[in-house]
Protein backbone atom coordinates (compact mmCIF):
# COMPACT_ATOMS: atom_id res chain seq x y z
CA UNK A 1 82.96 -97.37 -102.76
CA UNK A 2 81.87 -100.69 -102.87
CA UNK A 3 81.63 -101.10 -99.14
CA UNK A 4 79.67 -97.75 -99.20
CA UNK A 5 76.87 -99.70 -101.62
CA UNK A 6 76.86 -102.86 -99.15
CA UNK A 7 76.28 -100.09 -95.89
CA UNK A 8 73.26 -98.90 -98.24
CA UNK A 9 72.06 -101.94 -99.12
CA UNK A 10 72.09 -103.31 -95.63
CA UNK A 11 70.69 -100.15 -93.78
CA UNK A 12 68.09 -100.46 -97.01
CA UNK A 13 67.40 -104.01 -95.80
CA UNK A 14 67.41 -102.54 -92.21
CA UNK A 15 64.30 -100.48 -92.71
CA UNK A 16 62.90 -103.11 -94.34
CA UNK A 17 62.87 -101.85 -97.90
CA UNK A 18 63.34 -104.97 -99.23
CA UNK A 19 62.64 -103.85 -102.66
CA UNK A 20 65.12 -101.30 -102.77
CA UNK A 21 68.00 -103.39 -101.30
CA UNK A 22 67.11 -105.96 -104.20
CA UNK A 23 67.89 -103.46 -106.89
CA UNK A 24 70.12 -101.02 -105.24
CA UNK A 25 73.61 -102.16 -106.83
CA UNK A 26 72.09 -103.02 -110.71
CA UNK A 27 70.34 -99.42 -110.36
CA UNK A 28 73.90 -98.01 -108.86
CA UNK A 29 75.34 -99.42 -112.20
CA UNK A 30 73.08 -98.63 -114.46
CA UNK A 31 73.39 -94.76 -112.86
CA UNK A 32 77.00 -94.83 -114.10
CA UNK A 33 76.64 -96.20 -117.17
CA UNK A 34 73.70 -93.32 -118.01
CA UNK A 35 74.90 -90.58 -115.71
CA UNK A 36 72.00 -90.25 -113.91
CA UNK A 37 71.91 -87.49 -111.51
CA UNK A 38 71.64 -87.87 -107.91
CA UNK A 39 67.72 -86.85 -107.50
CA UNK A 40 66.60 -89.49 -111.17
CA UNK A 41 68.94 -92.37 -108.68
CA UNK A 42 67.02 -91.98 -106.08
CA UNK A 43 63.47 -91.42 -107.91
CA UNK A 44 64.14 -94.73 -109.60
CA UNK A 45 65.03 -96.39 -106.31
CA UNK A 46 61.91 -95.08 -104.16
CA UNK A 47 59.85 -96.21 -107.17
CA UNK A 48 60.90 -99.57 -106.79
CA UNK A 49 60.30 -99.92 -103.67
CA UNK A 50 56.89 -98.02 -103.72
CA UNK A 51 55.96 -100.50 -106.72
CA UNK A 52 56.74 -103.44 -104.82
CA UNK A 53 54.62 -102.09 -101.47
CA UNK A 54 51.74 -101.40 -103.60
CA UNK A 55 51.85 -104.92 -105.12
CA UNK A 56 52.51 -106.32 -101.72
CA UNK A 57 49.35 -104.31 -100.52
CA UNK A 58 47.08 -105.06 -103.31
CA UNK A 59 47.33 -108.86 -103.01
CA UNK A 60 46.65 -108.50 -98.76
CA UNK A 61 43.49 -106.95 -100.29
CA UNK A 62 42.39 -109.77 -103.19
CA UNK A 63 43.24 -112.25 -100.09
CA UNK A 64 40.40 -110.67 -97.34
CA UNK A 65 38.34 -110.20 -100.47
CA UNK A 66 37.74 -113.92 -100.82
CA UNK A 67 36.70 -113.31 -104.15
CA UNK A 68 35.71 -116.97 -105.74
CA UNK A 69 37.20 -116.00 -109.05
CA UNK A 70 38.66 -112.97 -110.90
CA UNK A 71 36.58 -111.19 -113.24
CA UNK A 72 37.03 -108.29 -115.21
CA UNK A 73 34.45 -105.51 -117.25
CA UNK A 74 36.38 -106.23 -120.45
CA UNK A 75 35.59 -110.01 -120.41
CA UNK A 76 31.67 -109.55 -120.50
CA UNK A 77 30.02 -110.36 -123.39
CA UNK A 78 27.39 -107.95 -123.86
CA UNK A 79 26.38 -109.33 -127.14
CA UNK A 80 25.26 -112.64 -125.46
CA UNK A 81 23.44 -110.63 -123.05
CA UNK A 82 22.25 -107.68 -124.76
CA UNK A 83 19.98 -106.59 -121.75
CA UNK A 84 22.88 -105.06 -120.15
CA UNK A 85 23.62 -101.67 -120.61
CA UNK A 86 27.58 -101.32 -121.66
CA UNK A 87 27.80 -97.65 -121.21
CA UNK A 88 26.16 -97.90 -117.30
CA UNK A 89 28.55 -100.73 -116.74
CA UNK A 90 31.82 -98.60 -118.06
CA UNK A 91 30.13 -95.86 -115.82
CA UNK A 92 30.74 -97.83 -112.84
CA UNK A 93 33.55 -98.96 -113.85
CA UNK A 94 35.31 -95.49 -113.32
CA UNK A 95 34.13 -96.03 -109.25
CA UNK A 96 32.10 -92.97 -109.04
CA UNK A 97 29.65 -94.90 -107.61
CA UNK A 98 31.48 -95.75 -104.12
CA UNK A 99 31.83 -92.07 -103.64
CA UNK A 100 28.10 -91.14 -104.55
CA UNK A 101 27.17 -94.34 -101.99
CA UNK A 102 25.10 -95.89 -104.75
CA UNK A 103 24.25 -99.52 -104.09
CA UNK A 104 24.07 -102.16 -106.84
CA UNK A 105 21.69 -104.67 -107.55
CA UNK A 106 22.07 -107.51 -110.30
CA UNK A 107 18.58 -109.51 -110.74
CA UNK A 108 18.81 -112.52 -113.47
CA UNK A 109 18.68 -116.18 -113.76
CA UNK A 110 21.36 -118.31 -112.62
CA UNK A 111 24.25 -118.07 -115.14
CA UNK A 112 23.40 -114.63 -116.27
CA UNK A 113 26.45 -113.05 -115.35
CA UNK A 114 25.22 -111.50 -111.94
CA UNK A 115 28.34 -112.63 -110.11
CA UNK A 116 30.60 -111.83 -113.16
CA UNK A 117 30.11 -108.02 -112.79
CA UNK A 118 29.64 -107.89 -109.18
CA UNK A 119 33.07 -109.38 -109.18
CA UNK A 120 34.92 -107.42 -111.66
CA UNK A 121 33.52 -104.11 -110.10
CA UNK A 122 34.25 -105.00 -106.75
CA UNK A 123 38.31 -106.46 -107.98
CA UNK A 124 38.23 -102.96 -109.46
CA UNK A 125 37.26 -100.64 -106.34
CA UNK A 126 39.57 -103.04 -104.39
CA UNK A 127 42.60 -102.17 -107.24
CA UNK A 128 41.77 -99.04 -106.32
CA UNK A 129 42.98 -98.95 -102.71
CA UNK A 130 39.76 -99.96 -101.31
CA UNK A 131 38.85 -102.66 -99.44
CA UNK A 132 36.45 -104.91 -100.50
CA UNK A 133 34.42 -108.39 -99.13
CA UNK A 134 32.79 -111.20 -101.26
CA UNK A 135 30.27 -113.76 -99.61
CA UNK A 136 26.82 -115.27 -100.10
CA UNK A 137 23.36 -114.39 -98.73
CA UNK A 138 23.76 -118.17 -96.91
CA UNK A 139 27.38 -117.96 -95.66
CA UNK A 140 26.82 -114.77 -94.21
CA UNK A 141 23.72 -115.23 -92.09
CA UNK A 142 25.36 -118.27 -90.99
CA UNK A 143 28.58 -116.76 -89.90
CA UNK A 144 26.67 -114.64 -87.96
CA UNK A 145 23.88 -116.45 -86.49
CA UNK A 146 26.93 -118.98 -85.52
CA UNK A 147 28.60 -115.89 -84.18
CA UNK A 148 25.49 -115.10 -81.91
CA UNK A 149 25.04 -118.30 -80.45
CA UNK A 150 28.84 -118.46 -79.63
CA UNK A 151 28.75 -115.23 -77.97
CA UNK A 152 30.86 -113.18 -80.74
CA UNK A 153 28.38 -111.66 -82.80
CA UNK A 154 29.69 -107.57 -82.29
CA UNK A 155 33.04 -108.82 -83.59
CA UNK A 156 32.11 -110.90 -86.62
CA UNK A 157 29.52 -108.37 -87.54
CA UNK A 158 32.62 -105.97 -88.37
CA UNK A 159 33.82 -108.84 -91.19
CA UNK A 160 30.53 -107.50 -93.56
CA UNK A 161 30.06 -104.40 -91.86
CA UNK A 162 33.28 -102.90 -92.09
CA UNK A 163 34.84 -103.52 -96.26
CA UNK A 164 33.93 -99.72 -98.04
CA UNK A 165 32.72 -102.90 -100.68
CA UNK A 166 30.54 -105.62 -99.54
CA UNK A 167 29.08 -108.11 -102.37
CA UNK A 168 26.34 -110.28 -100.94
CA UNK A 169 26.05 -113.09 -103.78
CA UNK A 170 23.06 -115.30 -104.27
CA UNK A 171 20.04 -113.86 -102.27
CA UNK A 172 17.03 -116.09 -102.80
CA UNK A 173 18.66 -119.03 -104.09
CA UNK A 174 18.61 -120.74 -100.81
CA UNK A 175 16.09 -119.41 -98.19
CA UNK A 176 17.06 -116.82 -95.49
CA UNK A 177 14.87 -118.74 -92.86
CA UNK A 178 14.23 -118.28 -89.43
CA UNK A 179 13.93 -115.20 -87.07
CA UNK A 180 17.64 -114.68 -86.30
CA UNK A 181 19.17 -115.32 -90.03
CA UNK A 182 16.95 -112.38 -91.28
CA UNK A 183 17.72 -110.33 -88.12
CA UNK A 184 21.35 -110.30 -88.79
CA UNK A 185 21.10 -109.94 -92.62
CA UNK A 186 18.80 -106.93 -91.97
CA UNK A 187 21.57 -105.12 -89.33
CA UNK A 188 24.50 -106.12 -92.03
CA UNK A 189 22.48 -104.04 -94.56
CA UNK A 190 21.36 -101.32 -91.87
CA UNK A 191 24.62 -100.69 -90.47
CA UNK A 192 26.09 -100.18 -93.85
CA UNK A 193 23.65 -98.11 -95.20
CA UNK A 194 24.16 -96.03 -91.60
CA UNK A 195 28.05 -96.16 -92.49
CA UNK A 196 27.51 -94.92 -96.45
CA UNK A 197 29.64 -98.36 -97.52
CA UNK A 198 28.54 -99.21 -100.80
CA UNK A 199 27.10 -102.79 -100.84
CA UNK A 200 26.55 -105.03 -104.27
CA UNK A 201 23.49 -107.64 -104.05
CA UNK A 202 23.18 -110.40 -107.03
CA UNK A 203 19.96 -112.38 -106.64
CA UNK A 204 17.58 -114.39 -108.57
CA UNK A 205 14.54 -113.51 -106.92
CA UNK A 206 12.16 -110.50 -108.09
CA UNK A 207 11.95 -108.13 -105.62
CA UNK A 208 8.51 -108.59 -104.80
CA UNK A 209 9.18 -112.17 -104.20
CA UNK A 210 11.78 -110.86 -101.17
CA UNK A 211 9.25 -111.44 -98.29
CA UNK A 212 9.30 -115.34 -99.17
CA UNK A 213 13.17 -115.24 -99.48
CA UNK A 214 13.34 -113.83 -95.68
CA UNK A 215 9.66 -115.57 -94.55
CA UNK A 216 8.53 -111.72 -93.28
CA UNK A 217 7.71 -109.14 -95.16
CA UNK A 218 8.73 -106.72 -92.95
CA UNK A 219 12.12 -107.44 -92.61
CA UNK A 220 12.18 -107.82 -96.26
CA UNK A 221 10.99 -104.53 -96.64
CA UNK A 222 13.04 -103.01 -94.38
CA UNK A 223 16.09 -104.29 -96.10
CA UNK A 224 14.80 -103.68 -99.57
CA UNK A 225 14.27 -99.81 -98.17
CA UNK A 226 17.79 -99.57 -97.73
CA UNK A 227 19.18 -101.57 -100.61
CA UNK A 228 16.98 -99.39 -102.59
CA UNK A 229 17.69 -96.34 -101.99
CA UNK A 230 19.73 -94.06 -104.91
CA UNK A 231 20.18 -97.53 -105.97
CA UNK A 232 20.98 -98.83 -109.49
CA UNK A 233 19.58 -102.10 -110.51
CA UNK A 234 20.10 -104.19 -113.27
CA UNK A 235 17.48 -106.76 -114.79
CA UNK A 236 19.17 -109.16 -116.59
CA UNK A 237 16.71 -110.65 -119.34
CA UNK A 238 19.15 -112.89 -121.21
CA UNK A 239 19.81 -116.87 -121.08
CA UNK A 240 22.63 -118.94 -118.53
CA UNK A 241 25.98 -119.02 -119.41
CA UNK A 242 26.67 -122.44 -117.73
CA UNK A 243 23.79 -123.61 -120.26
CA UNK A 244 25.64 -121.77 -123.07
CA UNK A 245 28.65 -123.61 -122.88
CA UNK A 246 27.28 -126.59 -121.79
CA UNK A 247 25.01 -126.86 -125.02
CA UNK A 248 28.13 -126.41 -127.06
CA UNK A 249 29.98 -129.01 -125.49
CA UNK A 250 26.90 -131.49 -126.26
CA UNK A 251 26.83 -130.05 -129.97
CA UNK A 252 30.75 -130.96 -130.15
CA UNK A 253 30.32 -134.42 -129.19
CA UNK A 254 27.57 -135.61 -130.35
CA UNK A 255 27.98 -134.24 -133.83
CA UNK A 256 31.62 -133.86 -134.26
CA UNK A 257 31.48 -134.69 -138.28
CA UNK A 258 29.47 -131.58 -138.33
CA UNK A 259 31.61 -129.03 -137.68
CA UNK A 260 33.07 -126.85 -140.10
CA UNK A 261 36.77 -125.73 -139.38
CA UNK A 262 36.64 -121.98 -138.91
């Protein structure tokens, strides 16, 4: 018998079910010991390995994502920014949005928490199976301006055009200028509104102010047109984060006899 569970294990290993070879003799054991029948065995096996190719998968995912940091709904504090509507937010959480194609804009200061929930809903629709893209407005038209001038701009387009998720972080807070950055921001946003893949735009620029941000109002309009459209938008009202925490720090040492234990 035993030689019978080393065949297994091997052919197991064969087909590359790495998983499954791992656990194949414990679960073999633990079968006896329970009297499982033949179909729970094999349930329990498949599992494993289905487990382990769905883990395997998910990280290849968070990897392309190039998300800068991982962010979840449940760690926003709405209370610090009470401008943010928790029930829209739980909406989107459930990812009915990617199906209904409705883009996503987050306008606030820096440190509002923009990013934050741009993140966490984008790590969600990528825990979801699928596949998702972070960058900035600035890293992104130079990519691809790069990508022109080197004579590989059709294949490098397919980076931002092709993720069902795209979040484009930071428009406005460095200029989009010249003729060719806002050309190749405007067929990013054009191609995947063409496409129906959802994209996610944080950016601390009214949207009137957009024309200055690309230096043409056209373009700007253009894009805006297709951002825009059955799109939700957030306006986030309340104060910086970074400025939250780095006020607190300053309270802490400077006045460190002042603080009351809790």
């Amino acid at each position: 018998m035993s030689s019978l569970y080393e065949q297994i294990k091997a052919d197991l290993g064969y087909l590359k079910l790495d998983a499954a070879a791992g656990v194949f003799a414990t679960l073999a054991e633990e079968a006896k010991l329970e009297d499982w029948s033949h179909i729970e065995f094999l349930a329990r096996l498949v599992a494993e390995q289905a487990t382990a190719d769905r883990d395997r998968r998910l990280a290849a995912r968070l990897r392309y994502a190039r998300f800068p940091h991982r962010r979840s709904i449940d760690d926003f504090d709405y209370e610090f920014q009470p401008s943010v509507d928790r029930k829209l937010v739980e909406d989107l959480a459930t990812l009915r949005f990617i199906d209904e194609n409705r883009p996503i804009l987050f306008l606030g200061q820096p440190g509002c928490g923009k990013t934050h929930l741009a993140v966490a809903l984008a790590t969600l629709a990528v825990e979801a199976g699928y596949r998702g893209y972070f960058t900035t407005a600035d890293n992104l038209c130079r990519t691809l301006v790069r990508a022109s001038i080197e004579g590989n701009l059709a294949s490098k387009m397919k980076t931002f055009t092709a993720p069902t998720v795209l979040v484009i972080d930071d428009v406005g807070l460095l200029p989009i200028g010249g003729t060719e950055a806002s050309a190749v921001f405007f067929q990013v946003v054009n191609s995947r509104y063409e496409k129906g893949h959802l994209t996610i735009v944080t950016t601390n620029r009214g949207l009137p102010y957009w024309g200055t941000i690309f230096g043409d109002t056209v373009v700007a309009a253009a894009v805006l047109d297709r951002l825009m459209h059955n799109a939700i938008v957030f306006n986030i009202k309340g104060p910086s984060w970074r400025l939250r925490e780095h006020n607190g720090l300053e309270i802490a040492t400077t006045n460190p006899t002042e603080r009351r234990p809790s």
